[in-house]
Protein backbone atom coordinates (compact mmCIF):
# COMPACT_ATOMS: atom_id res chain seq x y z
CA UNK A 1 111.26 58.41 77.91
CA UNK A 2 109.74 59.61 75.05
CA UNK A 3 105.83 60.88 74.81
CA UNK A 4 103.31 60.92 71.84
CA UNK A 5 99.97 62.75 71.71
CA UNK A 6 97.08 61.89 69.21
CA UNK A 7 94.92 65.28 67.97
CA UNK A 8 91.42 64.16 67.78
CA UNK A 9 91.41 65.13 64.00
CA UNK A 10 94.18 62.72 63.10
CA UNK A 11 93.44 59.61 61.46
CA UNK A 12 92.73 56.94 63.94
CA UNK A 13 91.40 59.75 66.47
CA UNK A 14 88.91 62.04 64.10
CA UNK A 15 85.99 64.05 65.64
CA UNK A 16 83.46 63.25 63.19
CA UNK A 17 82.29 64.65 59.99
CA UNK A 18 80.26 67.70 58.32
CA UNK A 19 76.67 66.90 58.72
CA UNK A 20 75.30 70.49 56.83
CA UNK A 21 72.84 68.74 54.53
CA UNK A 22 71.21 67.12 57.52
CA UNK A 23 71.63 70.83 59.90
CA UNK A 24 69.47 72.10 57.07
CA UNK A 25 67.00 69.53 56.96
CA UNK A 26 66.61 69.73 60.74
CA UNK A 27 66.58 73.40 60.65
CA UNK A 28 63.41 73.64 57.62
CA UNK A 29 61.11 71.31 60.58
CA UNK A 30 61.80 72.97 63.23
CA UNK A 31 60.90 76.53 61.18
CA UNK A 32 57.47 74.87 60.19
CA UNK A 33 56.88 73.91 63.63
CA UNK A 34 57.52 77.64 65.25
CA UNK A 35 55.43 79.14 62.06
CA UNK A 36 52.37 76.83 63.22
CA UNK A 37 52.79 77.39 66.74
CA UNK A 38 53.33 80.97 66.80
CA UNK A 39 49.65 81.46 64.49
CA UNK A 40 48.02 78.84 66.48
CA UNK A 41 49.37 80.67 69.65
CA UNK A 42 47.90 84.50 68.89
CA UNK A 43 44.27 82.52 67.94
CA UNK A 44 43.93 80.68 71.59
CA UNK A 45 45.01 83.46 73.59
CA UNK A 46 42.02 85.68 71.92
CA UNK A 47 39.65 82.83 73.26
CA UNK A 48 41.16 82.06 76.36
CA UNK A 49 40.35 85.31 77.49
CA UNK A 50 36.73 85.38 75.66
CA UNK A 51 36.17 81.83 77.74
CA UNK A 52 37.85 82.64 81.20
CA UNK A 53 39.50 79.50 80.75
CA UNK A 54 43.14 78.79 82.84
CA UNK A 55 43.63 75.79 81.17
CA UNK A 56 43.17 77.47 77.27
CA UNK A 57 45.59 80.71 78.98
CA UNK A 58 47.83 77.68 80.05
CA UNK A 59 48.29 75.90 77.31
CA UNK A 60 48.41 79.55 75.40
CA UNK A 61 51.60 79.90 77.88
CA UNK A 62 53.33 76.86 77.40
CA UNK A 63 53.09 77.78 73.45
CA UNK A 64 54.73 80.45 73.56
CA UNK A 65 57.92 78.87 75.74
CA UNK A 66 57.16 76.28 72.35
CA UNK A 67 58.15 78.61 70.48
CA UNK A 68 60.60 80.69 72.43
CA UNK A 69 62.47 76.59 72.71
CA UNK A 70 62.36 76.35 68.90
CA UNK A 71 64.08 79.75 68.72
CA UNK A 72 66.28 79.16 70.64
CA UNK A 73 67.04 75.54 69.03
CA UNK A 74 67.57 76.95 65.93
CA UNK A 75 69.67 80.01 67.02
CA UNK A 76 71.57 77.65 68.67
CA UNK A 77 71.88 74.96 65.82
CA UNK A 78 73.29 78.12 63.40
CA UNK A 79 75.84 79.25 66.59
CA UNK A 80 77.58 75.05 66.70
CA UNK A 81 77.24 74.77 63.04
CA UNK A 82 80.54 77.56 63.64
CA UNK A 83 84.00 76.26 62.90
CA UNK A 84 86.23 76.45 66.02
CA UNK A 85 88.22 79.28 65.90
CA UNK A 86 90.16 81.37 68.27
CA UNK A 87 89.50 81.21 72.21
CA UNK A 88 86.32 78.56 71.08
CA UNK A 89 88.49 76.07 70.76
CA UNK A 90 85.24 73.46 70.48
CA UNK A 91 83.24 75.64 68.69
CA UNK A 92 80.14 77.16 69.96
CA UNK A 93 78.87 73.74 70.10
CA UNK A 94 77.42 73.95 73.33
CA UNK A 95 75.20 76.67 72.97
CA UNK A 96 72.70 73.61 72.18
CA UNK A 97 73.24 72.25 75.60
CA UNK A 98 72.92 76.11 76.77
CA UNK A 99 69.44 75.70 74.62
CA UNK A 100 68.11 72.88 76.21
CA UNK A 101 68.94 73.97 79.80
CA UNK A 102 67.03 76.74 78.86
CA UNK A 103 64.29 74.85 77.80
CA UNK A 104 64.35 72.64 80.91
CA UNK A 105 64.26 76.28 83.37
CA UNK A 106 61.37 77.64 81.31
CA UNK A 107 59.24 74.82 81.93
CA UNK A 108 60.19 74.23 85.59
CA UNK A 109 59.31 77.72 86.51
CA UNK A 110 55.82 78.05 84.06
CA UNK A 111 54.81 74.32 86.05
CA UNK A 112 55.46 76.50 89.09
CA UNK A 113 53.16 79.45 88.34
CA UNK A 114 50.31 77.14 86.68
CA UNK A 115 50.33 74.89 89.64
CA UNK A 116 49.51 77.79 91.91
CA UNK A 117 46.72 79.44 89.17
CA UNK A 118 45.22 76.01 89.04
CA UNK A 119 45.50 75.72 93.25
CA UNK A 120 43.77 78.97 93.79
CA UNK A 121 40.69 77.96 91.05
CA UNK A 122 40.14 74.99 92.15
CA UNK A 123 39.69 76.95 95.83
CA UNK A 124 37.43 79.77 94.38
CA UNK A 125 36.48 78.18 90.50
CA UNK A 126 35.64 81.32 87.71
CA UNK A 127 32.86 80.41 85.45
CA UNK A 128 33.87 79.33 81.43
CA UNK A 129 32.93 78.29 78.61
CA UNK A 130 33.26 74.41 77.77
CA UNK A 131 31.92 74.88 74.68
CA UNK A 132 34.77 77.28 73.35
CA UNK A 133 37.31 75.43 75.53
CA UNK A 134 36.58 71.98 74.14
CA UNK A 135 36.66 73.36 70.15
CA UNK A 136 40.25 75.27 70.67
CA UNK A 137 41.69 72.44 72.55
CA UNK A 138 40.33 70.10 69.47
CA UNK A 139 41.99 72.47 67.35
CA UNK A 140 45.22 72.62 69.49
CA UNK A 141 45.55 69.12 69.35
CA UNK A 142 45.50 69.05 65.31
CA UNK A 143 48.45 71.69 65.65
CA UNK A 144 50.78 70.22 68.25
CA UNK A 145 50.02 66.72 66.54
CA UNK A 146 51.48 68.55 63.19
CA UNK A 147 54.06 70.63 64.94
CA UNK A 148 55.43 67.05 66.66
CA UNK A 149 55.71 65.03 63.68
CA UNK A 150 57.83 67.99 62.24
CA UNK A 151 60.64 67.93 65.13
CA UNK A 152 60.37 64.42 65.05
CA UNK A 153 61.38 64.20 61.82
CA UNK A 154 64.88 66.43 63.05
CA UNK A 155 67.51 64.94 64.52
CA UNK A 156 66.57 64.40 68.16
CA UNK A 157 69.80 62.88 69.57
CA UNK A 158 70.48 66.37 70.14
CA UNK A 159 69.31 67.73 73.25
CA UNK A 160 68.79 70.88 72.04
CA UNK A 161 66.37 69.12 69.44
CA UNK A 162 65.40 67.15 72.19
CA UNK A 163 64.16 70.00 74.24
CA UNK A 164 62.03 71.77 71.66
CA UNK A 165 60.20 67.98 71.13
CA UNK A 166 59.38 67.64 74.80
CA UNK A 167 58.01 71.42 75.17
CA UNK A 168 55.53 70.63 72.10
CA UNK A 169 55.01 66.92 73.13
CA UNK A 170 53.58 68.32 76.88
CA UNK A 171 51.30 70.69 74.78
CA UNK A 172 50.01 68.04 73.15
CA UNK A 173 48.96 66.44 76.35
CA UNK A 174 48.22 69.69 77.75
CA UNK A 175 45.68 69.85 75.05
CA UNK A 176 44.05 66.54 75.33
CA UNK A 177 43.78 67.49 79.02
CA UNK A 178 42.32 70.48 78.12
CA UNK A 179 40.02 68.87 75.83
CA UNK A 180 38.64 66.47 78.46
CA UNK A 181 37.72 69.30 80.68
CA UNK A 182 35.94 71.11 78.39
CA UNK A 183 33.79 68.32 77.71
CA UNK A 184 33.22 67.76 81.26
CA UNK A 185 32.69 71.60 81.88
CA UNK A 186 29.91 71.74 78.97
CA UNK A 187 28.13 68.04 79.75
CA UNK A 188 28.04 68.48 83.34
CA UNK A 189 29.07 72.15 84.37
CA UNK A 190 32.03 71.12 86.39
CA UNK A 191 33.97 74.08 86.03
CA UNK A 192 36.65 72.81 88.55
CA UNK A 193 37.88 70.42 85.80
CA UNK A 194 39.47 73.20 83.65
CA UNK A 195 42.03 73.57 86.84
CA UNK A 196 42.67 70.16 87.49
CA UNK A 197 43.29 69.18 84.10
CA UNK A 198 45.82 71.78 84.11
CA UNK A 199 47.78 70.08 87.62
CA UNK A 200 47.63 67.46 84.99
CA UNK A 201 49.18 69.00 82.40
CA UNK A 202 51.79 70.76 85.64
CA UNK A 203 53.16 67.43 86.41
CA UNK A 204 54.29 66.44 83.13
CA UNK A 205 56.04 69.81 82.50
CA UNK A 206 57.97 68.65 85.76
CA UNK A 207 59.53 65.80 84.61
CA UNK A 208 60.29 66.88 81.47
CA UNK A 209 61.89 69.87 82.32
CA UNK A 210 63.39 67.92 85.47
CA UNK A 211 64.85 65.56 82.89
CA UNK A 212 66.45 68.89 80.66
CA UNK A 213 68.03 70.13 83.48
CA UNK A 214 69.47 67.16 84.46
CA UNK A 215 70.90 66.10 81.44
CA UNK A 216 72.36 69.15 80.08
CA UNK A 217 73.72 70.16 83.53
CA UNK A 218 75.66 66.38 83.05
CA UNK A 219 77.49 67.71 79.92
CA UNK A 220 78.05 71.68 81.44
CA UNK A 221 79.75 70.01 84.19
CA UNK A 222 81.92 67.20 82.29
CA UNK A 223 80.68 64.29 83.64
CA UNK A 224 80.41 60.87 81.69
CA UNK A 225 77.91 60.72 79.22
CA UNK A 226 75.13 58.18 80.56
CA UNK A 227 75.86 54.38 80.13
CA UNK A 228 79.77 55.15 80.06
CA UNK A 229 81.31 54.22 83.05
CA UNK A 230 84.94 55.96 83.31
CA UNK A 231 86.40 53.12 86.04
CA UNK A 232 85.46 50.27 83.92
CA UNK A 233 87.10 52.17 81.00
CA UNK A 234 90.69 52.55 83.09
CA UNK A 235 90.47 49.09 84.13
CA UNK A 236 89.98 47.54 80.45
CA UNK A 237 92.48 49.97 78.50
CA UNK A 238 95.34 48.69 81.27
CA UNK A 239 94.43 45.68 80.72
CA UNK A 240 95.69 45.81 77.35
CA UNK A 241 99.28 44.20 75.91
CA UNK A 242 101.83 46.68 76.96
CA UNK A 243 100.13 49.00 78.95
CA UNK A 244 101.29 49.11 82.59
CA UNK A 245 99.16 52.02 83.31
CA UNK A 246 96.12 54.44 82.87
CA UNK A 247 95.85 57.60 84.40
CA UNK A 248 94.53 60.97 84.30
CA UNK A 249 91.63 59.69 82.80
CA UNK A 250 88.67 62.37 81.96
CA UNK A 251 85.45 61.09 79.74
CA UNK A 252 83.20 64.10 78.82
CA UNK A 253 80.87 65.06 75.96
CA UNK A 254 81.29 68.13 73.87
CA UNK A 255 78.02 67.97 73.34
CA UNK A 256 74.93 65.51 72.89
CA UNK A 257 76.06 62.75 70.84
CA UNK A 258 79.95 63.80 70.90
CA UNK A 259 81.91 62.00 73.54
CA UNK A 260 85.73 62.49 74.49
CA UNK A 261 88.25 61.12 76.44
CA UNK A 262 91.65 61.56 77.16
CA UNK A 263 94.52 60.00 79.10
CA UNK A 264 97.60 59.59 80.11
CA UNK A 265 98.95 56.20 79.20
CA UNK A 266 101.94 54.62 80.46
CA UNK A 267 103.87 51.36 78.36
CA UNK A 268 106.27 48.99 79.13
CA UNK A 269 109.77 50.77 78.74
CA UNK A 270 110.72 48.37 75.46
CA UNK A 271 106.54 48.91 73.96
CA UNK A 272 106.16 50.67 70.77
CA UNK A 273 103.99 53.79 71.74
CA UNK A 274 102.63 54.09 68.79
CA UNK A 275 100.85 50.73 68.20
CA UNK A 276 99.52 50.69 71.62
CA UNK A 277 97.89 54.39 70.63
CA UNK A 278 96.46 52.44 67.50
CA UNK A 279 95.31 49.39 69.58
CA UNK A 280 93.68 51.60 72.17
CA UNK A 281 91.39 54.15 69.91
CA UNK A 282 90.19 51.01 68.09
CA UNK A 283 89.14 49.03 71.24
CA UNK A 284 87.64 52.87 72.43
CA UNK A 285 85.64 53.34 68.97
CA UNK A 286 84.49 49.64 68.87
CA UNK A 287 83.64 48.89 71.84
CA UNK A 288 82.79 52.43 73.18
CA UNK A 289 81.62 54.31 70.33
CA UNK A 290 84.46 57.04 71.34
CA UNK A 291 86.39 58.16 68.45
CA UNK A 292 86.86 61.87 70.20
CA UNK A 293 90.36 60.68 71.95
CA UNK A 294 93.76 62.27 72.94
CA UNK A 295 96.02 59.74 74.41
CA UNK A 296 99.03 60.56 75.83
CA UNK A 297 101.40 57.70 75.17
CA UNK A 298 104.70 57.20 77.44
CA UNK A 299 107.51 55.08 78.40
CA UNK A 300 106.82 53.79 82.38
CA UNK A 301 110.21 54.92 84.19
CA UNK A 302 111.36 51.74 85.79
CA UNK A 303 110.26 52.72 89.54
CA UNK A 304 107.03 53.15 88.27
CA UNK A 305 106.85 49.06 87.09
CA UNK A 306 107.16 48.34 90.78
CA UNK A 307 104.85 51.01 92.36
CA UNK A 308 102.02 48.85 94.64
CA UNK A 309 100.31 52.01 95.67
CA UNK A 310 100.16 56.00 94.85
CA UNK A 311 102.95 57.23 93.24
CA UNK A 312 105.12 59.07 95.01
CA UNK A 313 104.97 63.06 94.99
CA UNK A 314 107.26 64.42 92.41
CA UNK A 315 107.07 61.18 90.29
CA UNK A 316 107.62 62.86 86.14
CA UNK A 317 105.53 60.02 84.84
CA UNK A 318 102.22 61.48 87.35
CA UNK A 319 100.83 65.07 88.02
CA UNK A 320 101.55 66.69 91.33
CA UNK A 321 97.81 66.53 91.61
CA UNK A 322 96.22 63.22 89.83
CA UNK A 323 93.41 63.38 88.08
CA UNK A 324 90.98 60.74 89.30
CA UNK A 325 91.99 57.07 90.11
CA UNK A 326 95.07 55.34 88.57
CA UNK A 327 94.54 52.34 86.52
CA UNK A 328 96.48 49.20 86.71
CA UNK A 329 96.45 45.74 85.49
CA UNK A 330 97.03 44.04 88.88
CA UNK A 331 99.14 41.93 88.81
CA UNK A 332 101.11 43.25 86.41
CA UNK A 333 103.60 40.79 83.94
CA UNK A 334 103.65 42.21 80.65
């Protein structure tokens, strides 16, 4: 029995290429975006405190974790542009995902602390100024509209990228919000709107910092990237000429927009090992969009062409301890 392993960076199983020009492109919008955040920032927490406003010192809040995601996004963009060397055998690619998780936290716990500001004001109101909070929030909006079309213009199938364009995009509506009460405050003296426009502005900081979290907790713990279903995966690659069986199957992402997968493979005893490696990477990068893969490629020991259920313990062609659900094309006359 004879077994064959394809390195991801070998022809037929590459990673992926050098994307630098684009880094820096990416990199040059999200630094205009922090510089007009971080001036716009300084100016509205001056007048949120001249206005008494919790909205203005809200939005002033959720600016600044604006620009601590951007940061953080572009510390992080500079730490996986890295080569992988030593221990890092990836890289430091995932100190992206680390970014975005980040992101995700910061706004879960600053929708926390606004929703009980805006709780207790609505209970006992302060007095503002709608006239000062309806011109910064105007003005807000001009700079989160700016500061928005500048991330979008980065690559945002990164979720690191991803997570600095959903802090500033909840600004943004944090601002129209914002807006709205100040109109109401100055036409009609509501003062009560300036907090509920911020449990406005609370509940869509939960669900996109919900979503954050979720996603980049998906790729921190290795699970299938979404829409890829591992089981239907096993099931097609045994179906394939030759193959009697898939196991030890793992499908991961490195990081957002990089998935992997590796296997185990086992081939009729008289297959060539070597095409079926071939044949399986190109069905995986067609049909899958997963040209991240290291196959193991081996020779089925006879015993194992008749097996009907779990292998046996001590079998050489399985682990002592499988990894996930054995594949097999059922019934099986290759």
């Amino acid at each position: 029995m004879s077994g064959h392993q394809e390195h991801p960076d070998t022809p037929g199983g590459h990673a992926g290429h050098s994307h630098g020009v684009a880094a820096d492109a990416d990199r040059r919008w999200l630094a205009t975006a922090l510089a007009l955040i971080t001036a716009f920032m300084a100016v509205e927490v001056v007048v949120s405190l001249a206005s008494g406003s919790l909205a203005l010192l809200s939005d002033a809040a959720h600016m600044l974790t604006d620009a601590a995601s951007i940061a953080l996004a572009l510390i992080a963009m500079r730490l996986a542009a890295r080569p992988a060397r030593g221990t890092f055998t990836y890289g430091l690619k995932r100190a992206e995902i680390l970014s975005a998780q980040a992101n995700g936290l910061t706004l879960l716990l600053l929708a926390l602390w606004l929703g009980y500001e805006a709780v207790r004001r609505l209970i006992d109101p302060p007095s503002v100024q709608g006239g000062l909070i309806l011109a910064t929030a105007l003005a807000g909006i001009v700079v989160n509209i700016a500061a928005a079309w500048c991330i979008s213009k980065a690559n945002r199938t990164s979720l690191n990228v991803e997570g600095a364009y959903q802090h500033i995009l909840n600004d943004l509506f944090a601002f129209i919000g914002t807006a709205v009460a100040g109109l109401i405050i100055l036409t009609t003296g509501y003062v009560r709107a300036d907090a509920i426009a911020t449990l406005l502005v609370v509940v869509l900081m939960l669900k996109a910092g919900y979503g954050l979290v979720r996603e980049s907790g998906r790729i921190l713990l290795e699970a299938a990237p979404a829409g890829v279903d591992p089981d239907a995966i096993g099931d097609q690659l045994a179906a394939q000429p030759s193959v009697v069986e898939i196991h030890d199957l793992h499908v991961w992402a490195i990081t957002s927009g990089q998935p992997a997968l590796s296997a185990h493979v086992l081939v009729t005893p008289g297959g060539d090992c070597h095409a079926v490696r071939r044949d399986l990477e190109q069905l995986l990068g067609t049909d899958h969009h997963i040209t991240h893969t290291t196959l193991q490629v081996d020779h089925a020991p006879q015993e194992t062409l008749t097996l009907t259920g779990p292998p046996p313990t001590g079998d050489p062609a399985h682990c002592d301890e499988p990894h996930g659900p054995t594949h097999r094309d059922q019934p099986h006359d290759h």
